[in-house]
Structures are given as C-alpha cells and as structure tokens.
Protein backbone atom coordinates (compact mmCIF):
# COMPACT_ATOMS: atom_id res chain seq x y z
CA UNK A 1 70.50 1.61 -1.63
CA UNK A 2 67.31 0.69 -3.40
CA UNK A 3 66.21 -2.31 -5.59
CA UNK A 4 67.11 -2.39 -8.63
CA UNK A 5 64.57 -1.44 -11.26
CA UNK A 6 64.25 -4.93 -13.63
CA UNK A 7 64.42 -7.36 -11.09
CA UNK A 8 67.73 -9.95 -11.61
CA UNK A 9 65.90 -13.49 -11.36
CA UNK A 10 62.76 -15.54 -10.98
CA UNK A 11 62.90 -15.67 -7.68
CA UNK A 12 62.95 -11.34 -7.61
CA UNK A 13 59.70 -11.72 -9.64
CA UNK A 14 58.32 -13.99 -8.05
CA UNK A 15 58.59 -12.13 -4.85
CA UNK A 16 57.81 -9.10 -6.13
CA UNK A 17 54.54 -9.98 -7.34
CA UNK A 18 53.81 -11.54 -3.95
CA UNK A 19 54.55 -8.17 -2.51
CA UNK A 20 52.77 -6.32 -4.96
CA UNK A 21 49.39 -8.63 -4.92
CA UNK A 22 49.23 -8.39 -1.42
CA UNK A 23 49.44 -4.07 -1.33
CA UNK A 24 46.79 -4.55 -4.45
CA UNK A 25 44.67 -6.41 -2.36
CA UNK A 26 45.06 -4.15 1.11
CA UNK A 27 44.87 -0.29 -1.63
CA UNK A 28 41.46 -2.24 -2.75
CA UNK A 29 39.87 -3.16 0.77
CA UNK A 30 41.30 0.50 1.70
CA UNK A 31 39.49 2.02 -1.45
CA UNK A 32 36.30 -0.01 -1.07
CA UNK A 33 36.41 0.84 2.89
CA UNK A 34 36.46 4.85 1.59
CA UNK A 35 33.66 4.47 -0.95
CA UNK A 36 31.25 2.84 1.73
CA UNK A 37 32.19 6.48 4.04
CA UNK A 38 31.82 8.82 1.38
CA UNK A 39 28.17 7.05 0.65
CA UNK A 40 27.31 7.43 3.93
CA UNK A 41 28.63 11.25 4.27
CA UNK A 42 26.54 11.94 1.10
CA UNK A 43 23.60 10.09 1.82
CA UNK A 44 24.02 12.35 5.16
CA UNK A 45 24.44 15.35 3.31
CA UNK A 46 21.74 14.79 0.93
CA UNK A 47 18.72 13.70 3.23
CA UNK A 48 19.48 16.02 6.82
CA UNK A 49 18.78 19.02 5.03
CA UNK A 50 15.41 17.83 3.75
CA UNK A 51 14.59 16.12 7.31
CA UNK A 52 15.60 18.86 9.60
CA UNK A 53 13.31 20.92 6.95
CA UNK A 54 10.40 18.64 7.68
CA UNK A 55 11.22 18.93 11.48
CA UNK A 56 11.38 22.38 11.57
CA UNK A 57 8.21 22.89 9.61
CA UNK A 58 6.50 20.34 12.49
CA UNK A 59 7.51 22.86 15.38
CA UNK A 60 6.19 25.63 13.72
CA UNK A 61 2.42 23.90 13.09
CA UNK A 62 2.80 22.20 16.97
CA UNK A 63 3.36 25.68 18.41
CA UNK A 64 1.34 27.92 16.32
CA UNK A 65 -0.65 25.38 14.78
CA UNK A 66 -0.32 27.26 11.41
CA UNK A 67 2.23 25.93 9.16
C-alpha cells in the first residue's frame, strides 16, 4: 500500500527529503517558467490593443488623408 506517514528511520528521512528537494526545485523552475508566459500574454494583452489602435488610425489618414 502506501508509505507510511512518519517515516521509520534516518535513512526514510533522509530520502525523503532528497525526493522532496528535488520536486521543490522542478514545482519552482515549473512556476517561474509560468510567470515568464503569463508576462508575456499580458504584456500582449496590454500593448496590441493600443498598437493595432495606432495602426488602424494610420490607414484611415493614408487613405483619406484625414484622420
């Protein structure tokens, strides 16, 4: 079945913590990985609007050549 709970020895620890140091380290390249995306996606969010704006605005004036 499982592990139990409280680990029995030193050794259990010891392992353990190997195990669980190494998942820290992977969750925390994972999360870091995820924060540099959801930068991106808002800095893409954030500035198309505005430039598609300001490229819309610079067909109008280059066809009409009234803003």
């Amino acid at each position: 079945m499982g592990q139990a709970l409280h680990p029995v020895t030193d050794r259990e620890s010891a392992e353990r913590i190997k195990l669980l140091t190494t998942e820290n380290a992977q969750l925390r390249a994972e999360l870091g990985s995820i924060k540099d995306r959801l930068e991106n996606v808002e800095r893409i969010v954030t500035d198309r609007p505005s430039k598609l704006a300001r490229e819309i605005d610079a067909l109008a004036i280059d066809k009409g050549g009234n803003a």
